[in-house]
PDB file of N, CA and C in Angstrom:
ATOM      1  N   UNK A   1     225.701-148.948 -37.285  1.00  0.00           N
ATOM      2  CA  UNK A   1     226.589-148.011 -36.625  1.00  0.00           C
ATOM      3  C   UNK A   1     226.391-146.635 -37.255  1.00  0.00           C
ATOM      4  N   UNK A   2     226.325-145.856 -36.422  1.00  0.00           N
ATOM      5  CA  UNK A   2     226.122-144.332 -36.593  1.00  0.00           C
ATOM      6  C   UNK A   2     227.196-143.754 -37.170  1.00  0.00           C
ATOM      7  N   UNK A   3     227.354-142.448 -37.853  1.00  0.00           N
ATOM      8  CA  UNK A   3     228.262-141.445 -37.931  1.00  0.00           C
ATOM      9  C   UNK A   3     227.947-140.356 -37.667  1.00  0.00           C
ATOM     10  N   UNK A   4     229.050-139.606 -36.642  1.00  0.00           N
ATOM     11  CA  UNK A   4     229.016-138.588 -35.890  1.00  0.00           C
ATOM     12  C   UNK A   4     229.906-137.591 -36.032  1.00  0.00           C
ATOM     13  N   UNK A   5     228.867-136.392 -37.139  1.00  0.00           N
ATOM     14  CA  UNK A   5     229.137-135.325 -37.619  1.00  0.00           C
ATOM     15  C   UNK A   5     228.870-133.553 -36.735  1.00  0.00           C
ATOM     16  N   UNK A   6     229.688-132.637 -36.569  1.00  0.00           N
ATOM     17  CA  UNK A   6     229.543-131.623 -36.051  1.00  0.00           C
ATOM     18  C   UNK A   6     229.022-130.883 -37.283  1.00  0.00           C
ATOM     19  N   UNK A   7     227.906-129.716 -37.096  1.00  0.00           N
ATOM     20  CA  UNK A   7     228.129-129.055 -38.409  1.00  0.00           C
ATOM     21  C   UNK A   7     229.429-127.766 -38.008  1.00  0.00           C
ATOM     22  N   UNK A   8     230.088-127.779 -39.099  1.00  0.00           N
ATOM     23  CA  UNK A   8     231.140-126.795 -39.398  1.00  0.00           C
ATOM     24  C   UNK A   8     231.386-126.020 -40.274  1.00  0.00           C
ATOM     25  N   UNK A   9     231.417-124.898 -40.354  1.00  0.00           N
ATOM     26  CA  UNK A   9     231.650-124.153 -39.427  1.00  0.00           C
ATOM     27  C   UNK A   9     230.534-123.709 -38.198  1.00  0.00           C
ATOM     28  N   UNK A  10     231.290-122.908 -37.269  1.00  0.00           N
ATOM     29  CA  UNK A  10     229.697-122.453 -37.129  1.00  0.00           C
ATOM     30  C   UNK A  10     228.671-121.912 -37.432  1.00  0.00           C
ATOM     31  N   UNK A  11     227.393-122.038 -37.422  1.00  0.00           N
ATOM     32  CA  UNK A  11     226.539-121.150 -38.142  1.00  0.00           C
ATOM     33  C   UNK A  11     226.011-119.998 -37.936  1.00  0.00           C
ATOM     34  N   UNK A  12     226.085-119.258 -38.764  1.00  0.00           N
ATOM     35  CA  UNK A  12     225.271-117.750 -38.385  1.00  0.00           C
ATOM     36  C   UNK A  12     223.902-117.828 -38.477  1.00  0.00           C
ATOM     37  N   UNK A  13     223.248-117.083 -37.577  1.00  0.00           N
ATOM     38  CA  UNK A  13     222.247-117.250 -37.347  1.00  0.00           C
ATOM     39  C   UNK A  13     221.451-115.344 -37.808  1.00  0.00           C
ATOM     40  N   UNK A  14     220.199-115.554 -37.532  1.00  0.00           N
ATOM     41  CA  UNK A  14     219.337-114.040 -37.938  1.00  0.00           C
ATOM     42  C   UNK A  14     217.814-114.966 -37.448  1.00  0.00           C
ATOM     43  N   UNK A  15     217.829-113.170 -36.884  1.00  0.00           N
ATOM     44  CA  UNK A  15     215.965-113.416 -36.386  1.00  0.00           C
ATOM     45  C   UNK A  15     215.222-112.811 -37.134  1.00  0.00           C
ATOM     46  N   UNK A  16     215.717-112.319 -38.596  1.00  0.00           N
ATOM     47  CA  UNK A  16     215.305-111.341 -39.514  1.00  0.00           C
ATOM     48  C   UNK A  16     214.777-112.565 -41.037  1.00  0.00           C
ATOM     49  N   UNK A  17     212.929-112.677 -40.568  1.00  0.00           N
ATOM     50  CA  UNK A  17     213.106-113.643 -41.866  1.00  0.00           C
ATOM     51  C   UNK A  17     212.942-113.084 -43.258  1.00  0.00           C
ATOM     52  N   UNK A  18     213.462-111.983 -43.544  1.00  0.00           N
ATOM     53  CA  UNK A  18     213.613-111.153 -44.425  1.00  0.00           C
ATOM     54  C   UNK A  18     214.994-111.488 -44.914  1.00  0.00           C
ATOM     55  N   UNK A  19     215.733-112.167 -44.195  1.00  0.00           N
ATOM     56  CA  UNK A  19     217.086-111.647 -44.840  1.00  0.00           C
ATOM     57  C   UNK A  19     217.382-112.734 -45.748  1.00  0.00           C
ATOM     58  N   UNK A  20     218.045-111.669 -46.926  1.00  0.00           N
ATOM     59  CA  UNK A  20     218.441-112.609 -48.589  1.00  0.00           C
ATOM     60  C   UNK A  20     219.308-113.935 -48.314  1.00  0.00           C
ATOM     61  N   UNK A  21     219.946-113.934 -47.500  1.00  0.00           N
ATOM     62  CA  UNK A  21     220.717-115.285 -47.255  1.00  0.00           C
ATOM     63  C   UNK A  21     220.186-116.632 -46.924  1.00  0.00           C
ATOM     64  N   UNK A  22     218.990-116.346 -46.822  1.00  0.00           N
ATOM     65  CA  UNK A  22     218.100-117.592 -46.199  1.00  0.00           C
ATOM     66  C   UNK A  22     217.905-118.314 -47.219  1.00  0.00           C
ATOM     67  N   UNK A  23     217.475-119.659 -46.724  1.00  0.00           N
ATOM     68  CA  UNK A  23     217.313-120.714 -47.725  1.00  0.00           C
ATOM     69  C   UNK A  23     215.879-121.129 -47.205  1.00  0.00           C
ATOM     70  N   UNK A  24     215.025-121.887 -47.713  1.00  0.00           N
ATOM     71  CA  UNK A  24     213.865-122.362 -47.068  1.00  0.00           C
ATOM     72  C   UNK A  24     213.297-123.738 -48.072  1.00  0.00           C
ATOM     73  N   UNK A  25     213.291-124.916 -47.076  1.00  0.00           N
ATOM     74  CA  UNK A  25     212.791-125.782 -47.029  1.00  0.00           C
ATOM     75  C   UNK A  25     213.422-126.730 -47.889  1.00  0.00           C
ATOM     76  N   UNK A  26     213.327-128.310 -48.086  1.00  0.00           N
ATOM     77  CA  UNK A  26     214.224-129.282 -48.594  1.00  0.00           C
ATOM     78  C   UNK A  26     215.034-128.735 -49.647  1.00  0.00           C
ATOM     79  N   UNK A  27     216.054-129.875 -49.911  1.00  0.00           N
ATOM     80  CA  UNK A  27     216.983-129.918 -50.849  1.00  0.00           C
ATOM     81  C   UNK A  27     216.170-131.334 -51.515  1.00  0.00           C
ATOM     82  N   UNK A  28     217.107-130.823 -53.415  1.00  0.00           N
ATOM     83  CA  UNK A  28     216.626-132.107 -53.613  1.00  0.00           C
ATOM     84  C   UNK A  28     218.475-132.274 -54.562  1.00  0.00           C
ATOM     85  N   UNK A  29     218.953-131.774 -53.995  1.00  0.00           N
ATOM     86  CA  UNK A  29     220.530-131.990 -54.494  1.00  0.00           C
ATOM     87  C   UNK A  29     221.716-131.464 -53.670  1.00  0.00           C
ATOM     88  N   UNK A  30     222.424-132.678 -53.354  1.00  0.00           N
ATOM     89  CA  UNK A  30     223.174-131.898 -52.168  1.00  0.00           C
ATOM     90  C   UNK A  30     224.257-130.853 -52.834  1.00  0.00           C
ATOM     91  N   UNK A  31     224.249-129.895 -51.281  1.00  0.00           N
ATOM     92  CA  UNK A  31     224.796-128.283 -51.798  1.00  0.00           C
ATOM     93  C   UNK A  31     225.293-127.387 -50.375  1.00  0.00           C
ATOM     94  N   UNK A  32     225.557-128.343 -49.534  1.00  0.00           N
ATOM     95  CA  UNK A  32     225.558-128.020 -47.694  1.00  0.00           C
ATOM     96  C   UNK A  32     225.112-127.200 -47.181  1.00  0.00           C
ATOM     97  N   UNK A  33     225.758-126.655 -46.082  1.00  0.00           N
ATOM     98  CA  UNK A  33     224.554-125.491 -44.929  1.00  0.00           C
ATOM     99  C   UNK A  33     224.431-124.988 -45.809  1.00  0.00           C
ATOM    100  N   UNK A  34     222.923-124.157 -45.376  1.00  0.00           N
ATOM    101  CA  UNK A  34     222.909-122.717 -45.928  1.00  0.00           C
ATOM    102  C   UNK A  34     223.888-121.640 -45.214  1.00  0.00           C
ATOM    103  N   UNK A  35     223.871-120.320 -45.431  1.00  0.00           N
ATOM    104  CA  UNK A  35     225.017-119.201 -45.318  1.00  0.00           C
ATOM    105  C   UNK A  35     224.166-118.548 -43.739  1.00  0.00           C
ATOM    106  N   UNK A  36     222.772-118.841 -43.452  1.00  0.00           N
ATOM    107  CA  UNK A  36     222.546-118.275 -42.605  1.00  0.00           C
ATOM    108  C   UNK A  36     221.229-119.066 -42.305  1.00  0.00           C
ATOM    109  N   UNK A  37     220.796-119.278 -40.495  1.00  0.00           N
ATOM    110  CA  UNK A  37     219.680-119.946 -40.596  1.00  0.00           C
ATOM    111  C   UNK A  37     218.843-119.053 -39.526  1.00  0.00           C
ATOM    112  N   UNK A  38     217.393-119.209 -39.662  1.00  0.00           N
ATOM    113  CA  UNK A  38     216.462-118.001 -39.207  1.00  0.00           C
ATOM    114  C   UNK A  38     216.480-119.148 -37.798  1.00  0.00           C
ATOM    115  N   UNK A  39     216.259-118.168 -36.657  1.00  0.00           N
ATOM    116  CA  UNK A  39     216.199-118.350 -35.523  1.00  0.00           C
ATOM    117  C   UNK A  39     214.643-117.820 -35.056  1.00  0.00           C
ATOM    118  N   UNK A  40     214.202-118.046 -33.811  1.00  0.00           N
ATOM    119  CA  UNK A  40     213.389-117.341 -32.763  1.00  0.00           C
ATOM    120  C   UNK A  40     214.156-116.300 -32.199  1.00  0.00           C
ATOM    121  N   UNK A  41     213.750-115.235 -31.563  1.00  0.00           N
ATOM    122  CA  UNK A  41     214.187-114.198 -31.016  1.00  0.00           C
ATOM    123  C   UNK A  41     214.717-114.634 -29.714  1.00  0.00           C
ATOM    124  N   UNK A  42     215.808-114.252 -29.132  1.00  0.00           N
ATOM    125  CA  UNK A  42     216.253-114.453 -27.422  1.00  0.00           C
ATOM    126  C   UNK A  42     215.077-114.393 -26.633  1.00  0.00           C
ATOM    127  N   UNK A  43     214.348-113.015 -26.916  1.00  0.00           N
ATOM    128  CA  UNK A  43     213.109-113.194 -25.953  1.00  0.00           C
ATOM    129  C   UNK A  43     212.067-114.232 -26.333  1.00  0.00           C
ATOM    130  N   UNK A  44     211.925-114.703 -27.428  1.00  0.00           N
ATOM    131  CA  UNK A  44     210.661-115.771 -27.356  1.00  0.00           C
ATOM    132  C   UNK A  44     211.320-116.917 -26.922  1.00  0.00           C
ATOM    133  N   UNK A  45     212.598-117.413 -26.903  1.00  0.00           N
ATOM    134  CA  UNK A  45     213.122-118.636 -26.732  1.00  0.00           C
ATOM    135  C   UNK A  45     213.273-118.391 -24.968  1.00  0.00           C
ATOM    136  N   UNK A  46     213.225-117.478 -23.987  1.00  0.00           N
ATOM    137  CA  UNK A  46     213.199-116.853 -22.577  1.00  0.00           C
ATOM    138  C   UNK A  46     212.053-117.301 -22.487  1.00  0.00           C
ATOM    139  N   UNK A  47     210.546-117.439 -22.914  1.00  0.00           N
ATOM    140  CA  UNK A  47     209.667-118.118 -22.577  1.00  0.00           C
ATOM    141  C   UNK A  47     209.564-119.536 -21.764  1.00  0.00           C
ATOM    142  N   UNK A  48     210.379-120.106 -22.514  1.00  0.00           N
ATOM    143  CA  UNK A  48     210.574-121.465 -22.018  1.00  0.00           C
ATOM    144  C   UNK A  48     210.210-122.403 -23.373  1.00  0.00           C
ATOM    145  N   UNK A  49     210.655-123.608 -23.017  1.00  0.00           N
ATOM    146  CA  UNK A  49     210.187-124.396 -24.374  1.00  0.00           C
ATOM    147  C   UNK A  49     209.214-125.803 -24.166  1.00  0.00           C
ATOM    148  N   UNK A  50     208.405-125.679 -25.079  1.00  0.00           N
ATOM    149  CA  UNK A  50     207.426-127.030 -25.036  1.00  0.00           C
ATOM    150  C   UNK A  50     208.248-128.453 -25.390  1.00  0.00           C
ATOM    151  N   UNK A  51     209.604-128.526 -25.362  1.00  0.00           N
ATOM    152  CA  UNK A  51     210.499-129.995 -25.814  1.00  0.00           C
ATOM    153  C   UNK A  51     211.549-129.690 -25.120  1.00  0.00           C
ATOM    154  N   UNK A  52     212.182-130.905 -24.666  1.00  0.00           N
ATOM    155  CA  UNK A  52     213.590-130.632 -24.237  1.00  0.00           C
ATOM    156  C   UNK A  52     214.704-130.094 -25.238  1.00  0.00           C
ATOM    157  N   UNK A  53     215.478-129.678 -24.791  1.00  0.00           N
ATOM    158  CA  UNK A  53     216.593-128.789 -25.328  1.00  0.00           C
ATOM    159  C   UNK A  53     217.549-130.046 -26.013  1.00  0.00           C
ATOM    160  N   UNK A  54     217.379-130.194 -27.298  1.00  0.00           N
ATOM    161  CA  UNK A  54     218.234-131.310 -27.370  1.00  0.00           C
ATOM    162  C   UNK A  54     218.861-130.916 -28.997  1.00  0.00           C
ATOM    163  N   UNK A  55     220.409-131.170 -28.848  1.00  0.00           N
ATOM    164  CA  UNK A  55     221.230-130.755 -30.088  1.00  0.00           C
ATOM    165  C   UNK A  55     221.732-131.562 -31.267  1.00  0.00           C
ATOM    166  N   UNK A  56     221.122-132.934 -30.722  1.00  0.00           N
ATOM    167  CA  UNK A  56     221.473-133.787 -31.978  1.00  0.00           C
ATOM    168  C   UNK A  56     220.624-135.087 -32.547  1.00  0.00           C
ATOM    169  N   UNK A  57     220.882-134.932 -33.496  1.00  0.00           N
ATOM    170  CA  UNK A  57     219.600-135.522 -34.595  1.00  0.00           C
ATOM    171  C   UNK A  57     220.137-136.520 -35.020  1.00  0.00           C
ATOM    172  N   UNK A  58     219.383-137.792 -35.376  1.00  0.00           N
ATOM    173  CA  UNK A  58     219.985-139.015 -36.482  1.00  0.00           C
ATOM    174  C   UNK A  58     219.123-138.669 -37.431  1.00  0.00           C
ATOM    175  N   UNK A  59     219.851-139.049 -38.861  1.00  0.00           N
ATOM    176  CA  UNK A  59     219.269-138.834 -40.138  1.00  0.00           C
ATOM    177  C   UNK A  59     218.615-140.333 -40.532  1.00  0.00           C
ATOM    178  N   UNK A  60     217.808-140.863 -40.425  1.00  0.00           N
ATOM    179  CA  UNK A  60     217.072-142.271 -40.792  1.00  0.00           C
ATOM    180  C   UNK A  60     217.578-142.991 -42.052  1.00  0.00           C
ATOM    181  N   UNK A  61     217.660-141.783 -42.807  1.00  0.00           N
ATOM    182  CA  UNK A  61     217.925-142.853 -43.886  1.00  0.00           C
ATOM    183  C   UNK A  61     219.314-143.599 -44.171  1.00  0.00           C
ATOM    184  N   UNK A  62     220.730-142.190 -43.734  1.00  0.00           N
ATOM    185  CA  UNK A  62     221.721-142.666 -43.557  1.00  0.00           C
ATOM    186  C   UNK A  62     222.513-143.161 -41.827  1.00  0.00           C
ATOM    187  N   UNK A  63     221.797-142.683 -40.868  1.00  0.00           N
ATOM    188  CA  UNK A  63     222.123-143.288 -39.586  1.00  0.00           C
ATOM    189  C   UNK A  63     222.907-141.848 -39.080  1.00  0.00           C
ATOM    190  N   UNK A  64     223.572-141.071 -40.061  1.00  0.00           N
ATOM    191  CA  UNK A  64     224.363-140.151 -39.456  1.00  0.00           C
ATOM    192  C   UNK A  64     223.664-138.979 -38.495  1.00  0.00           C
ATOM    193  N   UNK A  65     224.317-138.427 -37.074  1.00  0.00           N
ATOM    194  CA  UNK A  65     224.146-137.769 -36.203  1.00  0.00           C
ATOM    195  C   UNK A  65     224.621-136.441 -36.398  1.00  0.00           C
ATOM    196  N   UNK A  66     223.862-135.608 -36.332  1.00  0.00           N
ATOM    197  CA  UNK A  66     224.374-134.127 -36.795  1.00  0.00           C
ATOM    198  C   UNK A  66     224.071-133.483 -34.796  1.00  0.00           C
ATOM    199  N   UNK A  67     224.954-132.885 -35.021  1.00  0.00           N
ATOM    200  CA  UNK A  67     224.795-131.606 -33.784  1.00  0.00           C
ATOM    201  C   UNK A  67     224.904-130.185 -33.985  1.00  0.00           C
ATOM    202  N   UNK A  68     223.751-129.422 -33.634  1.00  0.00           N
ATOM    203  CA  UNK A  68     223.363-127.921 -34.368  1.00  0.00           C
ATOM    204  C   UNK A  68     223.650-127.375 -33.076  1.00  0.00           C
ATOM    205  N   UNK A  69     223.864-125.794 -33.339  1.00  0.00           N
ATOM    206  CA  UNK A  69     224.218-124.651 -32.503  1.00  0.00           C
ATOM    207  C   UNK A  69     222.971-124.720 -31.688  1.00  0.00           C
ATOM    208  N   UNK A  70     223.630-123.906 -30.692  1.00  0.00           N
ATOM    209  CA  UNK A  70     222.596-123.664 -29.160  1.00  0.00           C
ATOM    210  C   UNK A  70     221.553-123.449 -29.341  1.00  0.00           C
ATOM    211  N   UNK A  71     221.199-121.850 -30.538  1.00  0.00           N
ATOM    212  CA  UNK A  71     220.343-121.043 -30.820  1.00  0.00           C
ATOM    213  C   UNK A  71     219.091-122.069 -31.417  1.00  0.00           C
ATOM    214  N   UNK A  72     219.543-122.880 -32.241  1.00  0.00           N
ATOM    215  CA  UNK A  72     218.789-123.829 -33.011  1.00  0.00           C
ATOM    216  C   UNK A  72     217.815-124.278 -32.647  1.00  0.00           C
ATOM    217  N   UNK A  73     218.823-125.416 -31.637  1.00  0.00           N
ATOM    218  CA  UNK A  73     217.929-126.237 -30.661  1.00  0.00           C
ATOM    219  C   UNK A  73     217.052-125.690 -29.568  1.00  0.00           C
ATOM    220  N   UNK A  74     217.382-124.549 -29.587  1.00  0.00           N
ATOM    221  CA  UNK A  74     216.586-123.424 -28.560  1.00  0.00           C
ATOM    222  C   UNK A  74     215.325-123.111 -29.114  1.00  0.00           C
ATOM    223  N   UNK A  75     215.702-123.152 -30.451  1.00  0.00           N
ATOM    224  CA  UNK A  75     214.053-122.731 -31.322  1.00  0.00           C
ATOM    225  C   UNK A  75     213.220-124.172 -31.478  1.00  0.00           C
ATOM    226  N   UNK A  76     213.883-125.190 -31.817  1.00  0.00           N
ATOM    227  CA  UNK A  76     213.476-126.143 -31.436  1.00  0.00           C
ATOM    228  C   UNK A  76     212.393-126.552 -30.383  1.00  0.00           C
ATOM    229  N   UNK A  77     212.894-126.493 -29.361  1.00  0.00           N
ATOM    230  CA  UNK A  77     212.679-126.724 -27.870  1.00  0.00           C
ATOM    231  C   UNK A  77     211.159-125.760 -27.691  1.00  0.00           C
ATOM    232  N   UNK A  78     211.358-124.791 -28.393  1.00  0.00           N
ATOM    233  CA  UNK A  78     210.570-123.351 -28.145  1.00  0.00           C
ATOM    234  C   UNK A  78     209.289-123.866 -29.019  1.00  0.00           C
ATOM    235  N   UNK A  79     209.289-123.856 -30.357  1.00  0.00           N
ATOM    236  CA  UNK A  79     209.092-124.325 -31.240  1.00  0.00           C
ATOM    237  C   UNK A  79     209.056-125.465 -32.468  1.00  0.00           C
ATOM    238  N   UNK A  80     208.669-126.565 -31.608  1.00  0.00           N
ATOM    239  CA  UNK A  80     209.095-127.749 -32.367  1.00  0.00           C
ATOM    240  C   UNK A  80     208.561-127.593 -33.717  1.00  0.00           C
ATOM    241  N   UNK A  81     207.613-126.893 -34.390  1.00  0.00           N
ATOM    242  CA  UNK A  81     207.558-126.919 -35.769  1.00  0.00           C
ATOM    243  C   UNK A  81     207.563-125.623 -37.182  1.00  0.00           C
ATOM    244  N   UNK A  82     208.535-124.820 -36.001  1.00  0.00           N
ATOM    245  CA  UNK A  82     209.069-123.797 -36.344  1.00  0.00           C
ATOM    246  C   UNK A  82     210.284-124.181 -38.114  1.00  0.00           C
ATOM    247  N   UNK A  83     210.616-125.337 -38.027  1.00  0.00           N
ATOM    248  CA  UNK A  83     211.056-125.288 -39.283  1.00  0.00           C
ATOM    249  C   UNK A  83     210.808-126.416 -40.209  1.00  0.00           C
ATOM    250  N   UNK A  84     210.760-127.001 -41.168  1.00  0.00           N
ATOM    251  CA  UNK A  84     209.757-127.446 -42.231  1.00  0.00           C
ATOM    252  C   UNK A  84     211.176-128.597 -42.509  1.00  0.00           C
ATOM    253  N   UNK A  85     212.371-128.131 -42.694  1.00  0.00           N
ATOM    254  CA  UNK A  85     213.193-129.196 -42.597  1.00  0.00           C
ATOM    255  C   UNK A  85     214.738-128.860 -41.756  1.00  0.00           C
ATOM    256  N   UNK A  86     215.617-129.716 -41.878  1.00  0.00           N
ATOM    257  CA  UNK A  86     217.176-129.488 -41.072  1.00  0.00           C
ATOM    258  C   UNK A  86     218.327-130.269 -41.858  1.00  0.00           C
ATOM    259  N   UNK A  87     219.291-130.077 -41.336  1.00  0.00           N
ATOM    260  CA  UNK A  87     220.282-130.061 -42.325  1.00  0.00           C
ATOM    261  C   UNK A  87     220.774-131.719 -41.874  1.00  0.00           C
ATOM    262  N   UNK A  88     221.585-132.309 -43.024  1.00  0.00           N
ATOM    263  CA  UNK A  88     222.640-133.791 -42.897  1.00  0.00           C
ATOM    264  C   UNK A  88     223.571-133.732 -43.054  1.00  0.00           C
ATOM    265  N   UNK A  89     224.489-133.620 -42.341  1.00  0.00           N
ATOM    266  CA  UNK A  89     225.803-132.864 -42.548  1.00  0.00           C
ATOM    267  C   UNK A  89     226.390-134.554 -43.376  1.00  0.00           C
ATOM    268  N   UNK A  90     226.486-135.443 -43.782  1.00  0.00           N
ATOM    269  CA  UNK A  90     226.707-136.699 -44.369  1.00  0.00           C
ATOM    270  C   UNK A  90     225.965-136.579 -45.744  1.00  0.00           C
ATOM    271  N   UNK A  91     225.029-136.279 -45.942  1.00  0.00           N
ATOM    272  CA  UNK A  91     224.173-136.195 -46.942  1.00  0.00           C
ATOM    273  C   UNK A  91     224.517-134.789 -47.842  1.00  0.00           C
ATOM    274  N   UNK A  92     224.691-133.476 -46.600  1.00  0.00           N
ATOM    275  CA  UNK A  92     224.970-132.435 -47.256  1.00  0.00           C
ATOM    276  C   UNK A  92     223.671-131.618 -47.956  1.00  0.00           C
ATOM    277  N   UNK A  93     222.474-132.257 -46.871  1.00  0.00           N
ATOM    278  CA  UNK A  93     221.238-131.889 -47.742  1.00  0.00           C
ATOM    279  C   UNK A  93     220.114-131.882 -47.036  1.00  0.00           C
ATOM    280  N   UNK A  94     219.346-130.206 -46.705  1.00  0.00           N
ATOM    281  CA  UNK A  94     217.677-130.052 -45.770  1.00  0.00           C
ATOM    282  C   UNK A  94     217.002-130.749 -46.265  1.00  0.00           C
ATOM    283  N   UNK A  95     216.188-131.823 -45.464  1.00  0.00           N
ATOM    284  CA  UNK A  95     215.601-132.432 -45.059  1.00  0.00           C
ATOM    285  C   UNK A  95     214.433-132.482 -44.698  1.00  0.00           C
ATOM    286  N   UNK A  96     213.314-133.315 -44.821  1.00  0.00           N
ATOM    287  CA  UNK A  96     212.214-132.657 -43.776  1.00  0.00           C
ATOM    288  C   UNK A  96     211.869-133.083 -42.788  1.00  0.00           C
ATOM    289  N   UNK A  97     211.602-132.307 -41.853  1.00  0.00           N
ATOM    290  CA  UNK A  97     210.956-133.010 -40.165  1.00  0.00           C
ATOM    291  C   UNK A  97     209.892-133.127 -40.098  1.00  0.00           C
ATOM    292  N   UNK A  98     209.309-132.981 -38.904  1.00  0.00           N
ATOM    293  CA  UNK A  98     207.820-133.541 -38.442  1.00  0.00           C
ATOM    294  C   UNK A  98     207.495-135.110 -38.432  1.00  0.00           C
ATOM    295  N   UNK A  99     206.083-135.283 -38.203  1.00  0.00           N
ATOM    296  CA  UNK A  99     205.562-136.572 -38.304  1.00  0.00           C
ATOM    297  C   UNK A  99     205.737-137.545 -39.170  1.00  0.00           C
ATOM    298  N   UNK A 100     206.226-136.791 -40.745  1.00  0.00           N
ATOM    299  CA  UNK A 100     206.882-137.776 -41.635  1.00  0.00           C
ATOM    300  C   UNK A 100     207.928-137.262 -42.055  1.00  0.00           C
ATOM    301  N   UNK A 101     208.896-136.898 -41.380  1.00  0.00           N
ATOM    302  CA  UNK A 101     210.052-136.750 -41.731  1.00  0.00           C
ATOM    303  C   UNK A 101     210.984-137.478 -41.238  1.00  0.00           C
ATOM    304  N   UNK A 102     212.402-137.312 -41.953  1.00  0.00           N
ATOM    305  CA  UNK A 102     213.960-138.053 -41.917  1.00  0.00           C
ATOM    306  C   UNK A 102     214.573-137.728 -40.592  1.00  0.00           C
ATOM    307  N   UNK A 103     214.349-137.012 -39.563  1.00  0.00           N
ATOM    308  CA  UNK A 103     215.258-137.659 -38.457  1.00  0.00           C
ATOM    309  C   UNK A 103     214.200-137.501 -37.525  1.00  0.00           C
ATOM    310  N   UNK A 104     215.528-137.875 -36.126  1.00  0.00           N
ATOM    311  CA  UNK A 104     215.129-138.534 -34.853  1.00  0.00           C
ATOM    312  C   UNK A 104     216.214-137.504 -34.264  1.00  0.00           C
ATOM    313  N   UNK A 105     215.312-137.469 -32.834  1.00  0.00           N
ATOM    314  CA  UNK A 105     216.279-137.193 -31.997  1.00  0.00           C
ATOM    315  C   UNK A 105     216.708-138.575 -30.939  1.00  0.00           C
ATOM    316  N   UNK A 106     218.257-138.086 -30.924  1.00  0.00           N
ATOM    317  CA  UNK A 106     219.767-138.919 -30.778  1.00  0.00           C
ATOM    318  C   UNK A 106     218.909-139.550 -29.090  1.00  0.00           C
ATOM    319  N   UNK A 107     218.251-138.827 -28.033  1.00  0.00           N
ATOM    320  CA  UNK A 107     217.993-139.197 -27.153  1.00  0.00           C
ATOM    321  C   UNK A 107     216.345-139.986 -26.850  1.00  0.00           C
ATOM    322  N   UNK A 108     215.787-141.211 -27.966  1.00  0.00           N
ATOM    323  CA  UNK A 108     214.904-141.285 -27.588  1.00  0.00           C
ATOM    324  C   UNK A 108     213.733-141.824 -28.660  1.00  0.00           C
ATOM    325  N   UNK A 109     214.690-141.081 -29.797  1.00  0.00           N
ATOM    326  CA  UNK A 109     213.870-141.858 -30.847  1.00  0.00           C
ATOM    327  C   UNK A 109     212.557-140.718 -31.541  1.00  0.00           C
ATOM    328  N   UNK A 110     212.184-139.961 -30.915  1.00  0.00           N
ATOM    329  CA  UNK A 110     211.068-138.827 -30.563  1.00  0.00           C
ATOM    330  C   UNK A 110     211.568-138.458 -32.256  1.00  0.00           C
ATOM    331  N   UNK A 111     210.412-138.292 -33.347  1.00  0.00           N
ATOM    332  CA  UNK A 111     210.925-137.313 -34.658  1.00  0.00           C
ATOM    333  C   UNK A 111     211.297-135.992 -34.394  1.00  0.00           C
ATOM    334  N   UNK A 112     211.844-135.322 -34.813  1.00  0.00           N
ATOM    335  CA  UNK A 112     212.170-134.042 -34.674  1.00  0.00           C
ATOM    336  C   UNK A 112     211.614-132.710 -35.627  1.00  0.00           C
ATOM    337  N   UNK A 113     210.815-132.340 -34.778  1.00  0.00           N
ATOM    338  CA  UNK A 113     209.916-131.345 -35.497  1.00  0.00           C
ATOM    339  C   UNK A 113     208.028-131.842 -34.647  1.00  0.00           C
ATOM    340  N   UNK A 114     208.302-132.647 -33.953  1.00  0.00           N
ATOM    341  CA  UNK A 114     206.947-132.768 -33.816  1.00  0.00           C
ATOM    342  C   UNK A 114     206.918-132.552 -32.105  1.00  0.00           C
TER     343      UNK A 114
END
């Protein structure tokens, strides 16, 4: 059986990967969201996306389901390997995606990031 987590608050987002608030790539101690997460631009995500638009993830190792903001999954969708890992709102700790990484998407089983 799953657990089904929102992340909260909501997250702020920036298309600026310059900016000091950013965090980048796994945790190896939990420490929750980061304060801000880098996005794609409105106009590159207006392209259209190579994946379906999809907002929620299972974490493999603990089963728990996280659901991320619009913008996210938009970069996602746009960019499936636009980010290196994602957050566990149960765990409290980035993660990594792709071909060998810790989650799934909720519709399908598909890893997330690939």
């Amino acid at each position: 059986m799953s657990t089904h987590i929102t992340m909260e608050p909501a997250v702020r987002t920036t298309t600026d990967p310059t900016d000091p608030q950013l965090t980048h790539g796994p945790d190896t101690e939990p420490w929750g969201q980061a304060e801000v997460y880098l996005i794609l631009s409105y106009a590159e995500r207006a392209k259209g996306f190579v994946r379906p638009l999809r907002a929620s993830y299972r974490h493999i190792p603990c089963g728990t389901v996280t659901h991320m903001d619009t913008a996210l999954a938009a970069t996602f969708a746009r960019d499936p390997a636009f980010y290196s890992s994602t957050y566990c709102v149960q765990c409290s700790l980035h993660r990594p995606v792709g071909e060998h990484g810790e989650f799934e998407w909720t519709d399908g089983g598909d890893k997330v990031g690939t």
